[in-house]
Protein backbone atom coordinates (compact mmCIF):
# COMPACT_ATOMS: atom_id res chain seq x y z
CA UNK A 1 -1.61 -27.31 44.27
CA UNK A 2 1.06 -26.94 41.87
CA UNK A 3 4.16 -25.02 43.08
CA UNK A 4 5.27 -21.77 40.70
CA UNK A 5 7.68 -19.13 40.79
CA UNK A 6 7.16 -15.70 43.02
CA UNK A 7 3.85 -13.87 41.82
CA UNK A 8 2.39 -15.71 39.21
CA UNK A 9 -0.20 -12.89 36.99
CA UNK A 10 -1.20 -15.11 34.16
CA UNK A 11 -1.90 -18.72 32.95
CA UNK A 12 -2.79 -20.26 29.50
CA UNK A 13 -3.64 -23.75 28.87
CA UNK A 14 -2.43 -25.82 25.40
CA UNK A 15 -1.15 -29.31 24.58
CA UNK A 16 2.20 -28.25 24.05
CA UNK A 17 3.81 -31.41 23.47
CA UNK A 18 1.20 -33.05 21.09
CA UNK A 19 -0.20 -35.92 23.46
CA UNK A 20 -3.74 -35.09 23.68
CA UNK A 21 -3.18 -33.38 27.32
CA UNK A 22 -3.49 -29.86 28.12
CA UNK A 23 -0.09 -28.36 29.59
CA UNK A 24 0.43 -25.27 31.77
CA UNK A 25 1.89 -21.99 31.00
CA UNK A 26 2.29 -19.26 33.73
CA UNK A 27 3.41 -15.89 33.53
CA UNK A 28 5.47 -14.88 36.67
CA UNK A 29 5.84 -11.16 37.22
CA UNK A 30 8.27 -10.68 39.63
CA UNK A 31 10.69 -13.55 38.14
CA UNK A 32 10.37 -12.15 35.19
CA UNK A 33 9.95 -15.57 33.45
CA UNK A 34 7.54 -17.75 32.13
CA UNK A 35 7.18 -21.63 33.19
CA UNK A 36 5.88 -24.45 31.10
CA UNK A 37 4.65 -27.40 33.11
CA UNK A 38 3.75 -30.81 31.11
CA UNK A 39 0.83 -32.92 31.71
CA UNK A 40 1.73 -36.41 31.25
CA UNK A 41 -2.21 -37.62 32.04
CA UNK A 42 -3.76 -38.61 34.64
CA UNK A 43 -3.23 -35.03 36.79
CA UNK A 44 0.47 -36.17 36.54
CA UNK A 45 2.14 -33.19 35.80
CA UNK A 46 6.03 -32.97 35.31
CA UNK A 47 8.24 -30.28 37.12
CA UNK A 48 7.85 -26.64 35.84
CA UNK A 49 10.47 -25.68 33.27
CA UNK A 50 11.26 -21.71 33.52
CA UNK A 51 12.53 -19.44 30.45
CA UNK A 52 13.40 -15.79 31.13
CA UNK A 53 11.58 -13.16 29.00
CA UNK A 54 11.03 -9.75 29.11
CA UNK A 55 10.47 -7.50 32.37
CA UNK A 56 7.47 -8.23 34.72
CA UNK A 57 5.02 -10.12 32.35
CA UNK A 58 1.19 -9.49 32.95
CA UNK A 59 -0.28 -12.06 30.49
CA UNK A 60 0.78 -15.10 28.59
CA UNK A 61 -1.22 -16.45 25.42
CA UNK A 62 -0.92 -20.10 23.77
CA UNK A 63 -1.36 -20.21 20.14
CA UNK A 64 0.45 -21.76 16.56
CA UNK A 65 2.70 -18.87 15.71
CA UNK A 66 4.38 -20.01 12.57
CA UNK A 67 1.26 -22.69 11.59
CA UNK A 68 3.94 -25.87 11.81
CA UNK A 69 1.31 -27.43 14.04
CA UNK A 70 2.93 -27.10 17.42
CA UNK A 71 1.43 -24.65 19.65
CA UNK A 72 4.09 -21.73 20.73
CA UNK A 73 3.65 -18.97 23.77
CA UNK A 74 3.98 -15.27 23.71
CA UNK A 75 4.44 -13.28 26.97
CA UNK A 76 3.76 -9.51 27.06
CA UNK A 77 6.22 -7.75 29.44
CA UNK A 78 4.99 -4.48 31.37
CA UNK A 79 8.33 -2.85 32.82
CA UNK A 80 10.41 -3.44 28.52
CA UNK A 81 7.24 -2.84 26.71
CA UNK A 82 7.78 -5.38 24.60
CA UNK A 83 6.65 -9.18 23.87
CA UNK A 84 8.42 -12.13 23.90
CA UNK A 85 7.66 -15.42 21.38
CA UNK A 86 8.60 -18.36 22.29
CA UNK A 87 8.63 -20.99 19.65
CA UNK A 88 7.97 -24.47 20.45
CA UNK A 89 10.22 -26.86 18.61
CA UNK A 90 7.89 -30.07 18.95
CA UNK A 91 8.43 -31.35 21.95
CA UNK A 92 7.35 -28.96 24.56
CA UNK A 93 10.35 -27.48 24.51
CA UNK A 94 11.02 -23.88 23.56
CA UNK A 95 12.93 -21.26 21.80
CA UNK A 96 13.11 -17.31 23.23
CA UNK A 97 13.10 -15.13 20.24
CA UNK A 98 14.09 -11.52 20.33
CA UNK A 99 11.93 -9.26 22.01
CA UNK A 100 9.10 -7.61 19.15
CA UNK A 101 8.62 -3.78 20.56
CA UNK A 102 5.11 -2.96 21.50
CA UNK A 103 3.65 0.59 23.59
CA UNK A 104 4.51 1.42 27.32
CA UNK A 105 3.30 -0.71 29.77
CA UNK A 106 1.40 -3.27 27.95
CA UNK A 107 -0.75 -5.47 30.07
CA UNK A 108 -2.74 -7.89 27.97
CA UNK A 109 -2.74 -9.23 24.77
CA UNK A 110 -4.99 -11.35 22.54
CA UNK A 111 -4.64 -13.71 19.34
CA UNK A 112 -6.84 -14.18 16.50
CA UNK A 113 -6.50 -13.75 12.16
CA UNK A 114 -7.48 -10.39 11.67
CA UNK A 115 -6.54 -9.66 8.44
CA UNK A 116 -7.86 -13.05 7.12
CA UNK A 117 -5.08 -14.40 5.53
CA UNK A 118 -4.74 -17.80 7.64
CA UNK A 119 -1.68 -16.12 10.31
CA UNK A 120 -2.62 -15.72 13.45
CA UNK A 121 -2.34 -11.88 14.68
CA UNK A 122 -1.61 -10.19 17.83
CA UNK A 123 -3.18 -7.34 19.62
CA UNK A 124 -1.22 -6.07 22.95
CA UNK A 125 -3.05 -3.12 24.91
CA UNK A 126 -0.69 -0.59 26.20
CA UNK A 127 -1.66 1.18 29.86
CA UNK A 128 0.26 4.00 30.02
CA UNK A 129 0.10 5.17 25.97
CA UNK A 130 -3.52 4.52 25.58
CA UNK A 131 -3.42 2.08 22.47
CA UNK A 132 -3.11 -0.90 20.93
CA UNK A 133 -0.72 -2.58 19.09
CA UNK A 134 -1.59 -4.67 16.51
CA UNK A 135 0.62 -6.56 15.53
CA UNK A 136 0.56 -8.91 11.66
CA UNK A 137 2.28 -12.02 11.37
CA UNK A 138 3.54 -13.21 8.55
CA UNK A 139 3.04 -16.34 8.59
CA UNK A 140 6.11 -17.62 10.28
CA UNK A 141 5.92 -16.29 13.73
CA UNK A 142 7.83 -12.40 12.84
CA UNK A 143 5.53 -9.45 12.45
CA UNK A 144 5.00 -8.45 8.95
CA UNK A 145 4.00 -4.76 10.41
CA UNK A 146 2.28 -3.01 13.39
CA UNK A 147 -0.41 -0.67 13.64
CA UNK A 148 -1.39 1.21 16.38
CA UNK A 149 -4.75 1.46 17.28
CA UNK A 150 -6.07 4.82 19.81
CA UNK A 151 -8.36 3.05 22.59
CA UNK A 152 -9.43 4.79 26.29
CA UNK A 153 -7.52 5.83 28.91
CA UNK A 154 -5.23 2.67 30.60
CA UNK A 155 -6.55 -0.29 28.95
CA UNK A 156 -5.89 -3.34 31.09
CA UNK A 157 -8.07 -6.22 28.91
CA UNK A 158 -8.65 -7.55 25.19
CA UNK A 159 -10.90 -9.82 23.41
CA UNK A 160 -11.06 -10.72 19.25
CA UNK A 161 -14.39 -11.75 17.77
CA UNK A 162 -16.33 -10.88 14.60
CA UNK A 163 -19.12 -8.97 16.47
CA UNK A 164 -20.86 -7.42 13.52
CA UNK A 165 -21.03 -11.15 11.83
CA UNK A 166 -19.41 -9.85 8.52
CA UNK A 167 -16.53 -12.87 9.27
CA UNK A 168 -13.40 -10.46 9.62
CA UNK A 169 -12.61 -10.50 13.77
CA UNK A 170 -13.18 -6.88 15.66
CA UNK A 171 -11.38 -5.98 18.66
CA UNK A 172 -12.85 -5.03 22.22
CA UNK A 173 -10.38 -3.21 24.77
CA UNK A 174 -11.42 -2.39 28.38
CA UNK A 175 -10.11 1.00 29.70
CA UNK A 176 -9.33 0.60 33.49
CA UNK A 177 -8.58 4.44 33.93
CA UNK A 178 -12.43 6.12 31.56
CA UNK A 179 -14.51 3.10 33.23
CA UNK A 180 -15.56 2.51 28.80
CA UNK A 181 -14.62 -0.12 26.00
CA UNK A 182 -13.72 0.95 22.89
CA UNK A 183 -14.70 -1.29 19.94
CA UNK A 184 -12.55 -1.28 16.63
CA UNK A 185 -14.05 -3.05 13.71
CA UNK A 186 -12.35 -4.84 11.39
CA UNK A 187 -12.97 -3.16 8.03
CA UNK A 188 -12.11 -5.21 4.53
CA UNK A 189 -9.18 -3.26 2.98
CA UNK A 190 -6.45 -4.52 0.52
CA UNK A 191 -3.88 -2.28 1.10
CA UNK A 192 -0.28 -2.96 0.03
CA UNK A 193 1.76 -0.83 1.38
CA UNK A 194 0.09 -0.41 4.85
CA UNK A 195 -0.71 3.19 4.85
CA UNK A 196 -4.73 1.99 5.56
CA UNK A 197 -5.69 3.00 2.15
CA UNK A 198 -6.91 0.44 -0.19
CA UNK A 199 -5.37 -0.42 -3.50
CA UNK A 200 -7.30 0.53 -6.90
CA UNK A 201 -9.72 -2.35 -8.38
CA UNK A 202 -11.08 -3.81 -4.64
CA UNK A 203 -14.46 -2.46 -4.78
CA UNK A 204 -15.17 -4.85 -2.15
CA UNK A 205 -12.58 -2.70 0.76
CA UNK A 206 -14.62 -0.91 3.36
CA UNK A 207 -11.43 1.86 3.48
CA UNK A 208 -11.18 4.71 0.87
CA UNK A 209 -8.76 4.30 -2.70
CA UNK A 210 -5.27 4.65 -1.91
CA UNK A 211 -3.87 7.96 -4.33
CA UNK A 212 -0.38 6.29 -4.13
CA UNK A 213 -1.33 2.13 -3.88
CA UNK A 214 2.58 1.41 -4.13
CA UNK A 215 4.67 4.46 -1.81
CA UNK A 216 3.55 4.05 1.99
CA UNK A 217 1.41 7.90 2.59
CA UNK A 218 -0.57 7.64 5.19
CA UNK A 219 -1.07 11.55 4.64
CA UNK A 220 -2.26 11.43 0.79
CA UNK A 221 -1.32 15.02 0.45
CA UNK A 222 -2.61 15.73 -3.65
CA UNK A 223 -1.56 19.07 -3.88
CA UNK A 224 -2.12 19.54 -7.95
CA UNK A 225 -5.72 17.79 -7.09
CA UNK A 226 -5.44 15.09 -9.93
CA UNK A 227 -6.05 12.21 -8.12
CA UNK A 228 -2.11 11.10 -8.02
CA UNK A 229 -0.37 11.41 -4.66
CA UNK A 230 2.69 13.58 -4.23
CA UNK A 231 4.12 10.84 -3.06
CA UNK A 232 3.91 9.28 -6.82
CA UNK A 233 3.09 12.32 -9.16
CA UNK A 234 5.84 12.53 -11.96
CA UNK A 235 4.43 16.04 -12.49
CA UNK A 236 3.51 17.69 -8.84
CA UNK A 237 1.92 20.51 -9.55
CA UNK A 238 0.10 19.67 -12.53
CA UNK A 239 -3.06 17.70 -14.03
CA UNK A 240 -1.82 14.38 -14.98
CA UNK A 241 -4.95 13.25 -16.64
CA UNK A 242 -4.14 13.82 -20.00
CA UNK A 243 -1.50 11.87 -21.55
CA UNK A 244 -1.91 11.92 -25.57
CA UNK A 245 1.02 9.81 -26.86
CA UNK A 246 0.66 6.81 -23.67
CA UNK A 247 3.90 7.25 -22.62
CA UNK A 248 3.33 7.23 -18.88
CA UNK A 249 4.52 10.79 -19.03
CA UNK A 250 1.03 13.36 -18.98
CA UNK A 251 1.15 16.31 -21.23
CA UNK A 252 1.67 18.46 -18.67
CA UNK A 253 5.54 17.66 -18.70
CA UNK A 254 6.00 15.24 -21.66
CA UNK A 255 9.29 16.51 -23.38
CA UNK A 256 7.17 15.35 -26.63
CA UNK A 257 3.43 15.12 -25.69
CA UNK A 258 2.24 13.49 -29.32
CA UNK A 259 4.90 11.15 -29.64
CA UNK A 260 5.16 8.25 -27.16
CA UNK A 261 8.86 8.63 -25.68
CA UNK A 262 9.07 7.70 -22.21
CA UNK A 263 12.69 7.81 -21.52
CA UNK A 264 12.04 11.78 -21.94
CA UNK A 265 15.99 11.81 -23.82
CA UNK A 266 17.02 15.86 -24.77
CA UNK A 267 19.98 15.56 -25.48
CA UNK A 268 20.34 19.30 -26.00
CA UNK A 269 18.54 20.26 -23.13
CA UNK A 270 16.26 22.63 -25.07
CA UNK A 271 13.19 21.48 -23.24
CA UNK A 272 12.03 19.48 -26.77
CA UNK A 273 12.16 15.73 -26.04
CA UNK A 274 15.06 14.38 -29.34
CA UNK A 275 12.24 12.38 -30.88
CA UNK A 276 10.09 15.93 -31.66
CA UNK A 277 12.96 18.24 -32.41
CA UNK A 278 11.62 18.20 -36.07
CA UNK A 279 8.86 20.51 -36.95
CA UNK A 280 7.00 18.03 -38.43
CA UNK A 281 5.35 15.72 -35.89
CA UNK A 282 2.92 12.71 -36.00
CA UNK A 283 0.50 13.70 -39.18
CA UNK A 284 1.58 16.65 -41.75
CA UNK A 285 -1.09 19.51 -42.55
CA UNK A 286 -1.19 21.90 -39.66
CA UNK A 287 0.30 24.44 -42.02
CA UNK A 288 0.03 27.81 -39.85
CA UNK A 289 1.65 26.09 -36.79
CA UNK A 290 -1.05 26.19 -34.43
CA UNK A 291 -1.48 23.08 -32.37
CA UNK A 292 -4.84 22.22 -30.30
CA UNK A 293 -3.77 18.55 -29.30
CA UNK A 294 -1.99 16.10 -30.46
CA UNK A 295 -4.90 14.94 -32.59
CA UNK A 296 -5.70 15.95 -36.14
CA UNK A 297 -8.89 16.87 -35.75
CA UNK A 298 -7.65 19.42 -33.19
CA UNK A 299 -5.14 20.65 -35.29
CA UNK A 300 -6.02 20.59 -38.99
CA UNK A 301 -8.78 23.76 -39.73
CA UNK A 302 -10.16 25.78 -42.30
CA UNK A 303 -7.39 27.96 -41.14
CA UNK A 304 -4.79 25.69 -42.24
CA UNK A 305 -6.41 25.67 -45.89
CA UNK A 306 -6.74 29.27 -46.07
CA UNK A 307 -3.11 29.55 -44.97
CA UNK A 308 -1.70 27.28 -47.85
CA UNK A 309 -3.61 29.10 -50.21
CA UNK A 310 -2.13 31.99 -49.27
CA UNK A 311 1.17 31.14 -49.40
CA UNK A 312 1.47 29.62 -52.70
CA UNK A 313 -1.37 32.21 -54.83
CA UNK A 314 -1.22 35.29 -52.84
CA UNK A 315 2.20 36.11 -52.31
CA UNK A 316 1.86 35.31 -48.28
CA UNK A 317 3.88 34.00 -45.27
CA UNK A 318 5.75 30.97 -45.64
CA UNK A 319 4.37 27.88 -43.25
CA UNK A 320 6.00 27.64 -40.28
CA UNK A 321 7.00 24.34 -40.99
CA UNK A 322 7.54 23.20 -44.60
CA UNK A 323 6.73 19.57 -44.08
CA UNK A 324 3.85 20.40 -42.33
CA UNK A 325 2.73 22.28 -45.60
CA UNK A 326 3.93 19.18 -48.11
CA UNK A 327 0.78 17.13 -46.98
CA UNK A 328 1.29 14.42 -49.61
CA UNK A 329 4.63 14.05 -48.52
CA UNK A 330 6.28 14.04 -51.84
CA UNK A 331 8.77 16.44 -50.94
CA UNK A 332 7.62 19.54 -53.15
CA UNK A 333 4.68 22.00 -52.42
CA UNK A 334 2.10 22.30 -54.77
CA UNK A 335 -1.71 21.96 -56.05
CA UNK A 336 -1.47 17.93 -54.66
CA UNK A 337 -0.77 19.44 -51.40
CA UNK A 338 -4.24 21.51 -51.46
CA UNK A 339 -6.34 18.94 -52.76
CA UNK A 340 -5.39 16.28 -50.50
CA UNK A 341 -5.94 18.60 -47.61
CA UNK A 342 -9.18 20.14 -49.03
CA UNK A 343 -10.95 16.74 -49.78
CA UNK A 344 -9.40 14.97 -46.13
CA UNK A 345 -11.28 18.30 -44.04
CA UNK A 346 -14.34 18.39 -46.65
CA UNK A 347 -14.61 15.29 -48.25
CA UNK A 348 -13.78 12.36 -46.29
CA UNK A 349 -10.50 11.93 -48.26
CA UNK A 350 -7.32 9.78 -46.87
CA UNK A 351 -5.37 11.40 -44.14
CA UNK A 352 -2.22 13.83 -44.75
CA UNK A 353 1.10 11.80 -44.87
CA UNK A 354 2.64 11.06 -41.62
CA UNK A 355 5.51 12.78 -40.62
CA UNK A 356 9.37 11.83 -41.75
């Protein structure tokens, strides 16, 4: 027998010092500590060498933290709720680093890459809060984020294996306290800002479309129902579908909806974005003023003929807008003006001038 510390609750086995021969890690509970003892081959094992962690640790798992090819140790700690890493610097020997935070009372833990991306993971179940914490490495032993995970009722043990055979590992917790396991699957979702919806263009996630891929909103409130988050609608409150002039700003509260001006300057404050305080905007020949869209063909109408003629045979209103009525663009209003507009609505003819 091997002589440890008082209480000893947990033991992992790793060559920890890169000699081919599998060392000893222990978890003791009432020290508080964990020991490392060396096999030097042969059942020749060196004297136990003790590093204080958290309070009262219940388990103690051996696995490449920071992938630099030496094989570090994390302890989970029941009475701090928290984990400890230590980091192996080559030799067998080892680093504490900061406690990492996990529920209340955690009791077990287990290691795997869940999230596929060549780090191993951690998953820590919690007695007394009735979860588990999952915890994402980023590659250098520090967690990249935590999720926590709603299991049964005091969960004491935890395994990580792909159980459904789709190659992403699924998680298995044992609930002391409801006498049931609870199974999480591992479901495919690229999701960047870790609210567990996936970003746009990954038909291949198993999680729904994220309405906000780049603001963390776990809650993807859409009050205007457009399909844009709160979190990231420029116009709450309104459709953002349509946005004529690709500005990034939709019609709905574009300054200047038919021309593209998406630094939204009014420098009068009027409400009219500066680059549409003309009358005249994008394509002349909506002589009666009555805009559809900011298309032609939803603006220019037999009314707009009718209108013209009007005005300059009949004696009637004035256009709105002059330039809008000058559809060559020559600067005067006369017979030109009709035919062009007459033979572009009737006749296939070249489009009205474009607006000064």
């Amino acid at each position: 027998m091997l002589p440890t510390y008082s209480q000893p609750e947990a033991v992992d086995l790793a060559d920890f010092d890169n000699d081919g021969d599998f060392d000893i890690t222990i978890a003791h509970w009432n020290a508080s500590t964990i020991g490392v003892i060396k096999n030097n081959g042969n059942l020749n094992f060196s004297p136990q060498v003790i590093y204080t962690v958290g309070g009262n640790p219940r388990d103690v798992k051996a696995f490449d933290a920071n992938a630099d090819g030496d094989v570090d140790i994390i302890s989970v700690n029941n009475s701090t709720n928290d984990i400890s890493l230590l980091s192996n610097d080559g030799t067998g020997s080892f680093v504490v680093n900061p406690a990492h935070p996990v529920g209340q009372n955690p009791i077990s833990a287990a290691t795997g890459d869940i999230e596929g991306d060549g780090d191993i993971d951690v998953v820590v179940v919690n007695k007394t809060t009735d979860n588990a914490t999952l915890i994402y490495n980023d590659g250098a032993g520090a967690a990249e984020s935590d999720l926590f995970l709603d299991i049964g009722d005091g969960p004491h043990g935890v395994a990580i294996a792909d159980l459904d055979g789709d190659n992403d590992l699924d998680i298995v917790a044992a609930n002391w306290e409801s006498d049931n396991i609870t199974i999480l699957f591992n479901t495919s979702c690229t999701d960047s800002d870790g609210d567990n919806f996936g970003d746009l263009g990954h038909p291949e996630d198993d999680c729904p479309t994220d309405n906000c891929p780049e603001i963390y909103n776990p809650e993807q409130i859409d009050s205007d129902n457009d399909l844009v988050g709160d979190s990231c609608d420029i116009c709450p409150g309104f459709d953002d579908l349509a946005d004529h002039d690709n500005d990034g700003v939709p019609d709905s509260c574009d300054n200047c909806p038919c021309v593209s001006n998406p630094d939204q300057v009014d420098n009068d404050s009027n409400g009219k974005g500066d680059v549409c305080e003309g009358c005249c905007v994008v394509d002349r020949g909506n002589v009666n003023g009555e805009h559809d869209d900011c298309t032609l063909s939803g603006s220019i109408d037999i009314s707009d003929v009718v209108f013209l003629i009007s005005y300059m045979f009949q004696g009637g209103a004035a256009p709105p807008c002059m330039e809008e009525a000058n559809i060559d663009g020559t600067g005067i209003i006369d017979i030109s003006d009709l035919v062009v507009l007459v033979t572009f609505m009737f006749s296939g003819g070249a489009a009205p001038a474009v607006c000064p």
